[in-house]
Protein backbone atom coordinates (compact mmCIF):
# COMPACT_ATOMS: atom_id res chain seq x y z
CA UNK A 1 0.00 0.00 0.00
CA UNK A 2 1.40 3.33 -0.59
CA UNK A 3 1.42 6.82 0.99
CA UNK A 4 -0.56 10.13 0.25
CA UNK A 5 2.27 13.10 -0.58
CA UNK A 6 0.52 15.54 1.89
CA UNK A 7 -0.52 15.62 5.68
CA UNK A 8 -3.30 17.32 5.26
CA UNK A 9 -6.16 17.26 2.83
CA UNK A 10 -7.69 21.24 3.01
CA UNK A 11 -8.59 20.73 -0.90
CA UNK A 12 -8.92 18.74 -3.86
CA UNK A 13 -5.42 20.29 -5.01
CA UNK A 14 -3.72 18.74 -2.24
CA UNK A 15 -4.11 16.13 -3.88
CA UNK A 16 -2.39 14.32 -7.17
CA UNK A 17 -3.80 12.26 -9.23
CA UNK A 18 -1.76 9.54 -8.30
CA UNK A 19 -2.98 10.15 -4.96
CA UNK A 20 -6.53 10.99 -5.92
CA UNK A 21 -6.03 7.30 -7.44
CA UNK A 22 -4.66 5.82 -4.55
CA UNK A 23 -7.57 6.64 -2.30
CA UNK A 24 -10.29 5.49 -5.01
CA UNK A 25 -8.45 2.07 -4.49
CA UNK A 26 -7.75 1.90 -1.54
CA UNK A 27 -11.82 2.34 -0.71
CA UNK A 28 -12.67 -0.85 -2.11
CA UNK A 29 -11.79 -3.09 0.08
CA UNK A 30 -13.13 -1.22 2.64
CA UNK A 31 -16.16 -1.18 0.79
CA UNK A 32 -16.02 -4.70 1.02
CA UNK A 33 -15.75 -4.66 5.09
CA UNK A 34 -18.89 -2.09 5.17
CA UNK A 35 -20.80 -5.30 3.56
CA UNK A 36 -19.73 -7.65 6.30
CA UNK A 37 -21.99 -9.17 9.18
CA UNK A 38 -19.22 -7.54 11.81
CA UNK A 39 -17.81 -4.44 10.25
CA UNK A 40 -14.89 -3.85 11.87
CA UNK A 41 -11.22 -3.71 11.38
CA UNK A 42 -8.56 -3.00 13.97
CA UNK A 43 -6.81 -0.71 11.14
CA UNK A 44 -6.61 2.50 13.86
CA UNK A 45 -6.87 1.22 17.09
CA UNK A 46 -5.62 3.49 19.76
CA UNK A 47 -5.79 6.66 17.74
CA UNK A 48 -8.19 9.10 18.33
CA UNK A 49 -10.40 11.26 15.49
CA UNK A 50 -12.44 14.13 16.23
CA UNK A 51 -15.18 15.35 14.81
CA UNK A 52 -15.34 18.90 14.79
CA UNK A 53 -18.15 20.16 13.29
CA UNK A 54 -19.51 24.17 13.69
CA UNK A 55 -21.78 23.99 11.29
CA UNK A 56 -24.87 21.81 11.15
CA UNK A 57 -24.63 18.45 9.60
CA UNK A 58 -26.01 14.86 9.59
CA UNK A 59 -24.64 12.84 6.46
CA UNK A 60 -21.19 14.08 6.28
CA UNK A 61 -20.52 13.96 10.17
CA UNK A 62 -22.35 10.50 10.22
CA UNK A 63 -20.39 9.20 8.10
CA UNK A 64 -17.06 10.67 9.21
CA UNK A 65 -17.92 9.03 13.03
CA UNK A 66 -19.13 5.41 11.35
CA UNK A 67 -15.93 5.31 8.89
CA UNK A 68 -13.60 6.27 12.31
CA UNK A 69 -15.01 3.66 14.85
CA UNK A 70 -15.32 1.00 11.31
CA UNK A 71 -11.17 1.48 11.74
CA UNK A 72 -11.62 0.91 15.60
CA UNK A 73 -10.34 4.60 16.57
CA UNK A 74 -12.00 6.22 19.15
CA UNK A 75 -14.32 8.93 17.33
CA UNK A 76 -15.09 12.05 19.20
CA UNK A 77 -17.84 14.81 18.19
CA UNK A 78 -17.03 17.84 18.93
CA UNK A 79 -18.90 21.21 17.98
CA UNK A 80 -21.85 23.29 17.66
CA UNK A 81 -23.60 24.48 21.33
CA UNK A 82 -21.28 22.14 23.12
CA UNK A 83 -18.18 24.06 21.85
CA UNK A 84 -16.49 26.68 23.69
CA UNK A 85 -16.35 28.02 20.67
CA UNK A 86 -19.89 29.46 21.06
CA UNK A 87 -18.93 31.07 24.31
CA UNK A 88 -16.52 33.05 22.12
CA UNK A 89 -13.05 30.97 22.16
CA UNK A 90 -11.43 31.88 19.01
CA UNK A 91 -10.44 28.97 16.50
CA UNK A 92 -6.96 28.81 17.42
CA UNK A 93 -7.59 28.96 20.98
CA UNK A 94 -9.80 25.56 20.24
CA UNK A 95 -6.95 24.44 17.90
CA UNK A 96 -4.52 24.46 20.28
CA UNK A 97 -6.62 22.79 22.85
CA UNK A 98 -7.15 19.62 21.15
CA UNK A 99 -3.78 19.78 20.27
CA UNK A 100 -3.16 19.47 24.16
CA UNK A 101 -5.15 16.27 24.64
CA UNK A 102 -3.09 14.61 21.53
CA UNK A 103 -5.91 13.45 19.25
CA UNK A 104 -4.60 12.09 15.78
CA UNK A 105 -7.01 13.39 13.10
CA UNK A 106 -9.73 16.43 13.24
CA UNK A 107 -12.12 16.27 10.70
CA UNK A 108 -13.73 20.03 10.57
CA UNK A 109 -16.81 21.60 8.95
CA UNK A 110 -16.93 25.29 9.34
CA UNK A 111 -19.13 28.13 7.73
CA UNK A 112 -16.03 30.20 6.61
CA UNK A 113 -13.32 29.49 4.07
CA UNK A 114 -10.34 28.58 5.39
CA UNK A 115 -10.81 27.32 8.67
CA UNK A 116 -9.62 23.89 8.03
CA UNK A 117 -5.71 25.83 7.50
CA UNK A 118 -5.95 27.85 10.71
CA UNK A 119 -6.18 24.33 12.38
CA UNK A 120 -3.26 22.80 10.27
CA UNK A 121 -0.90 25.98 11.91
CA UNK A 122 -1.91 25.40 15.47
CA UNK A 123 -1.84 21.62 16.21
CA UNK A 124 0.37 18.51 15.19
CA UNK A 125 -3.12 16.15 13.98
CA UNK A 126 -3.69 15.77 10.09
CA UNK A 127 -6.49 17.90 9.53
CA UNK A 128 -9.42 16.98 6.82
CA UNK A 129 -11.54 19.24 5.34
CA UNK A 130 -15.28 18.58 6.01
CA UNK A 131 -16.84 21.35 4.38
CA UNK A 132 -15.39 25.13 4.52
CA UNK A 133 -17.99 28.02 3.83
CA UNK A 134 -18.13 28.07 -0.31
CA UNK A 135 -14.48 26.57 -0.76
CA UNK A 136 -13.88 22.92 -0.64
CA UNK A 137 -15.23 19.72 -0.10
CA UNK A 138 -12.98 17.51 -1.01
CA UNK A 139 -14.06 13.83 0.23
CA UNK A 140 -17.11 14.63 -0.86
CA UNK A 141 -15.86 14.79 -4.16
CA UNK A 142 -13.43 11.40 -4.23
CA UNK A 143 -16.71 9.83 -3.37
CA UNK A 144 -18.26 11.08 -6.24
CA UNK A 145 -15.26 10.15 -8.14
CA UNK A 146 -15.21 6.32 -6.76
CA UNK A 147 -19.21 6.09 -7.67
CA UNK A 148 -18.52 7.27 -11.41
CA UNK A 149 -15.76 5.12 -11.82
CA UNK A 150 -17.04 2.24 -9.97
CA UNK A 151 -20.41 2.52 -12.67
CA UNK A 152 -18.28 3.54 -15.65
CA UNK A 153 -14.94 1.52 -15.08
CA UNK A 154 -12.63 5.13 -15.52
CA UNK A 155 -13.40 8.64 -15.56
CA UNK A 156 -11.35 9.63 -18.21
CA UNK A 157 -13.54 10.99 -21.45
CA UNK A 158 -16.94 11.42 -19.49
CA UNK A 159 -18.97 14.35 -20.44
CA UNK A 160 -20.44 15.06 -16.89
CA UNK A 161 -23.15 18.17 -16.34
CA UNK A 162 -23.04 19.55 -13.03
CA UNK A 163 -26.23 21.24 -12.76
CA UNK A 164 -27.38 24.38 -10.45
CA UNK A 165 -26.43 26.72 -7.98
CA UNK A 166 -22.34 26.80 -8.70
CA UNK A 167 -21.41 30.07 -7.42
CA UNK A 168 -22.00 28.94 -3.59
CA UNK A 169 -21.25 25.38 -3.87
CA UNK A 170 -18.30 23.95 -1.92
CA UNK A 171 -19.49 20.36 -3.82
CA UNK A 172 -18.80 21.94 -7.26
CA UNK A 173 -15.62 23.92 -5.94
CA UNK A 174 -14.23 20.28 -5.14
CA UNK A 175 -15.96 17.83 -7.79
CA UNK A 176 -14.85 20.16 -11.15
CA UNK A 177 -11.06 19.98 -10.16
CA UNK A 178 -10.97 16.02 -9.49
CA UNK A 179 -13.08 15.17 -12.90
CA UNK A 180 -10.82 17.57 -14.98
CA UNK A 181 -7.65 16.28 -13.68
CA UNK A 182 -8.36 12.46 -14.58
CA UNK A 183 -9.84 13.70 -17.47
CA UNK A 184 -13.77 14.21 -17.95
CA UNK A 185 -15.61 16.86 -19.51
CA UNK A 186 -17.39 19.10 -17.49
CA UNK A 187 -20.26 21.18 -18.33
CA UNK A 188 -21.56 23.56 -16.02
CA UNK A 189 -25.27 24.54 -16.58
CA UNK A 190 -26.86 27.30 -14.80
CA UNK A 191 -28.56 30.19 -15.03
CA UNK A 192 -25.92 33.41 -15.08
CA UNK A 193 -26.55 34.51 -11.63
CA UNK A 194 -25.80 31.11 -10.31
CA UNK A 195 -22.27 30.86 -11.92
CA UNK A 196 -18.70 32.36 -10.55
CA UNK A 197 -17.17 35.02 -12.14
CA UNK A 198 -14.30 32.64 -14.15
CA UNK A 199 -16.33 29.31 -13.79
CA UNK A 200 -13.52 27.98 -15.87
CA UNK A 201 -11.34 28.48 -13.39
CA UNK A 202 -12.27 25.46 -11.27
CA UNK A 203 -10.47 22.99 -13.70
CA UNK A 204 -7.51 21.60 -12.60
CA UNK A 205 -4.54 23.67 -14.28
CA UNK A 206 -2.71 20.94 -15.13
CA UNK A 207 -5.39 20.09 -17.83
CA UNK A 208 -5.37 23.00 -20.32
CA UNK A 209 -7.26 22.75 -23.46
CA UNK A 210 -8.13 24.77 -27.10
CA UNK A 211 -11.81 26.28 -26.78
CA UNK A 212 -12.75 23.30 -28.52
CA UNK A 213 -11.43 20.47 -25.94
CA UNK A 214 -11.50 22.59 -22.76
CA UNK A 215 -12.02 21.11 -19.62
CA UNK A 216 -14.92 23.25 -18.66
CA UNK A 217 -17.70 24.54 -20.51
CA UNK A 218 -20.43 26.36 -19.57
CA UNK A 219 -24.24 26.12 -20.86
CA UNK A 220 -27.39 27.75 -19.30
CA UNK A 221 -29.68 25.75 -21.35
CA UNK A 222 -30.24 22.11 -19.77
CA UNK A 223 -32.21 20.64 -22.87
CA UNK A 224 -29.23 21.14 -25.18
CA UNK A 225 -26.58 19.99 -22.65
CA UNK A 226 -29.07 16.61 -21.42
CA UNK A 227 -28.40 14.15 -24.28
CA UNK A 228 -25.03 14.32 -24.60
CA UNK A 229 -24.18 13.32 -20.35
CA UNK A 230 -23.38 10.89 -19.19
CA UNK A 231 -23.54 11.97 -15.80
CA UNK A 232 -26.41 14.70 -14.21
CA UNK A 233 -24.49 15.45 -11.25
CA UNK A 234 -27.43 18.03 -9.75
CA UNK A 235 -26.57 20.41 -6.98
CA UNK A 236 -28.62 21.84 -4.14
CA UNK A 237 -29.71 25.50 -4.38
CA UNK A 238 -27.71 27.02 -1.23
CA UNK A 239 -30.57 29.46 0.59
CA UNK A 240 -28.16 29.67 3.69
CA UNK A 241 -25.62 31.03 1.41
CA UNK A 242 -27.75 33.43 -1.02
CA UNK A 243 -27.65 37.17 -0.17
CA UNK A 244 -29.87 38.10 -3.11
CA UNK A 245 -32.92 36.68 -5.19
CA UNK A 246 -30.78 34.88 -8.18
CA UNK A 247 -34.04 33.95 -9.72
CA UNK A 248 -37.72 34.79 -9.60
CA UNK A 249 -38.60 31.49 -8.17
CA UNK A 250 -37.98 28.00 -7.31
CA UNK A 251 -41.06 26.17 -9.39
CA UNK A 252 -39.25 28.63 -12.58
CA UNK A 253 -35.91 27.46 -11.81
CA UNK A 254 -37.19 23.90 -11.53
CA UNK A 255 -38.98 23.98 -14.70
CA UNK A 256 -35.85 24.71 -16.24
CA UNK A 257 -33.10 23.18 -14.32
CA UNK A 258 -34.77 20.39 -12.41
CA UNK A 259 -34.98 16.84 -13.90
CA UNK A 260 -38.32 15.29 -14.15
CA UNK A 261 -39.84 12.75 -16.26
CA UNK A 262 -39.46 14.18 -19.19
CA UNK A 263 -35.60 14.96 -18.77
CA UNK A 264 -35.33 11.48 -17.47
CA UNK A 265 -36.72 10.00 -21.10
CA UNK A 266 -33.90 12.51 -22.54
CA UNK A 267 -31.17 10.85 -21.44
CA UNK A 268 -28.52 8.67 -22.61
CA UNK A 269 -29.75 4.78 -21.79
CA UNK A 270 -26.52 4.72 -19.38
CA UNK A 271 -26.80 8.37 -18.10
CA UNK A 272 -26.61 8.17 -14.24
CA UNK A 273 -27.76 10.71 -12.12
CA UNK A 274 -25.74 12.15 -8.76
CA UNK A 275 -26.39 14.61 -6.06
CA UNK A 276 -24.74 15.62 -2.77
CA UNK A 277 -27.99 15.32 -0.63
CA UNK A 278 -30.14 16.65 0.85
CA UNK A 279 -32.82 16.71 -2.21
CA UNK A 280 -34.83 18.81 -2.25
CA UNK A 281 -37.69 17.12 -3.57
CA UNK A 282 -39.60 19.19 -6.62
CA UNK A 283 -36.62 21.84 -6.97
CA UNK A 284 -33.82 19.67 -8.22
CA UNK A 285 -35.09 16.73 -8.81
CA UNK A 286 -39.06 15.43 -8.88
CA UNK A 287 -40.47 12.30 -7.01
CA UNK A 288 -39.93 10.48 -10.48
CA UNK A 289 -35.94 11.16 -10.63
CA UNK A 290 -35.55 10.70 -6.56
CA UNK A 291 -36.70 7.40 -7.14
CA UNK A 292 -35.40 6.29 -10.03
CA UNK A 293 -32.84 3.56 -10.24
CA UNK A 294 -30.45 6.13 -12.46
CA UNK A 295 -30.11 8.38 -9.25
CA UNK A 296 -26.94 6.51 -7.65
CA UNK A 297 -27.80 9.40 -4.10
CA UNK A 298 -27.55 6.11 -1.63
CA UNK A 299 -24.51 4.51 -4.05
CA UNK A 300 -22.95 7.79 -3.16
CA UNK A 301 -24.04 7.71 0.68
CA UNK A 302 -22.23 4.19 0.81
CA UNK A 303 -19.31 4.82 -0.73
CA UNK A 304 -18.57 7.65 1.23
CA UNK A 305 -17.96 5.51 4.22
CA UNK A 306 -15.54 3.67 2.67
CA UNK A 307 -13.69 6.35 0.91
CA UNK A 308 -13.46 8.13 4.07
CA UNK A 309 -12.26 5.17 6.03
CA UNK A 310 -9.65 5.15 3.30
CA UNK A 311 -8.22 8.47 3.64
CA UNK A 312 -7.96 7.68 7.60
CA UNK A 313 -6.23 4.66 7.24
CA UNK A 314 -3.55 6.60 4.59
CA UNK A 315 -3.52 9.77 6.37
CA UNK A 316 -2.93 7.93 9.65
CA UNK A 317 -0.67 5.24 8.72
CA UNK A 318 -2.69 2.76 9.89
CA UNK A 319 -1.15 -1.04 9.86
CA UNK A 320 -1.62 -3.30 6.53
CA UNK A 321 -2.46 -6.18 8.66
CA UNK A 322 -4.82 -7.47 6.24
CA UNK A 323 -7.15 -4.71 7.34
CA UNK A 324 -9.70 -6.17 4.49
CA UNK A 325 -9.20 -9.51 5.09
């Protein structure tokens, strides 16, 4: 087994693609554990991983806690109304706290970009991104990555259309860099006000291309865009994160950005449909596409615990004691 090339993972360009790879694999025989009768492995024993999370969450912190105590470390949550943090510790103060009772790994979630590095400068633990403000997300996105690959067999060449509210999504800010750097085509499709000001700019740099072959296109027309995917990966409009009214409604922007029956029949055969959860149910996506066996929204759920357990064990150095076997 071999080693990740950082100690942290803040971002999706932390990572290379040789390490982006190396996770991806290394989650499937975890995978395989998470189908067991007893799912356990001794992997971590004896470390500790904490869970701090200041902003609210359910799937991601969920599955951050199962994937820890899967590897047998003791998994500590850590956050919200129970933090001193509320009582108006700074960050660093709390940083260097936990760095005083010697856990191994904090996994954080925090509403503003950037928090994840103020930990990484105040305490010796790796340090995982688990959602900063509008920034990153990264293991959300090598989840993603494992569920395409795992359906398609590679990534490379896929024409995937990530679909909605761009501009404040930490999903997309992750999920565009790892499919352009092993080598998809992304289309972003959303109405103007929903899109950055370079939306190009969230390809990975080390995959330029001519106007023709570029890494990142962008469309604000769904119909013309839908036949030609062979992924829908749909995002969730971010109403915690939108100062101003970027459309007149949410039944207009569903009619034209949603997928519903009909958009379902205007797919490829193949086409798979993704999304971060939650749905919301008639915006993004109707009853008919929630339910769906094209909309892989549990796959993804699953494979995240296993993914995660994978970037523990490499982070951590856990032992290769036939942790899978």
């Amino acid at each position: 087994m071999g080693a990740l090339s950082c100690r942290h993972v803040l971002s999706m360009s932390d990572l290379s693609v040789d390490d982006i790879d190396l996770v991806l694999e290394t989650a499937t025989p975890f995978k395989e554990v998470n189908e067991r009768a007893i799912k356990k492995t001794p992997t971590l024993r004896g470390l500790t991983v904490v869970n701090f999370f200041l902003e609210a969450s359910t799937r991601t912190r969920t599955s951050f806690e199962i994937a820890a105590k899967r590897l047998s470390a003791d998994a500590i949550n850590f956050g919200g109304s129970a933090s001193a943090t509320a009582k108006g510790e700074s960050l660093v103060d709390t940083a260097q706290t936990l760095d005083a009772m010697n856990c191994d790994l904090v996994v954080i979630r925090h509403r503003y970009a950037g928090s994840p590095f103020i930990l990484t400068q105040n305490m010796r633990a790796h340090v995982i991104n688990g959602g900063d403000g509008k920034h990153q997300h990264p293991t959300q996105a090598l989840l993603d990555l494992y569920t395409i690959r795992e359906r398609f067999g590679a990534v490379k060449g896929l024409r995937v259309g990530v679909v909605g509210d761009i501009a404040h999504s930490r999903v997309c800010g992750s999920l565009v860099w790892g499919l352009t750097a092993l080598g998809a085509q992304v289309v972003l499709v959303a109405p103007p006000t929903l899109l950055p000001a370079c939306p190009k700019l969230l390809a990975c740099p080390a995959t330029p291309g001519e106007p023709e072959t570029a890494p990142v296109t962008v469309s604000s027309r769904l119909d013309d865009v839908l036949p030609e995917l062979d992924v829908v990966y749909m995002l969730r409009i971010q109403m915690e994160r939108i100062e101003q009214a970027p459309f007149p409604s949410l039944r207009e922007y569903a009619q034209l950005f949603g997928i519903n029956r009909r958009r379902l029949a205007a797919m490829k055969p193949e086409a798979i449909i993704m999304h971060p959860g939650p749905v919301n149910r008639g915006v993004e996506l109707t009853s008919d596409a929630v339910d769906t066996a094209r909309n892989l929204l549990l796959y993804q759920v699953n494979a995240g615990v296993a993914v995660r357990m994978a970037l523990m064990y490499l982070l951590l150095g856990g032992e290769d004691d036939g942790f899978a076997s």
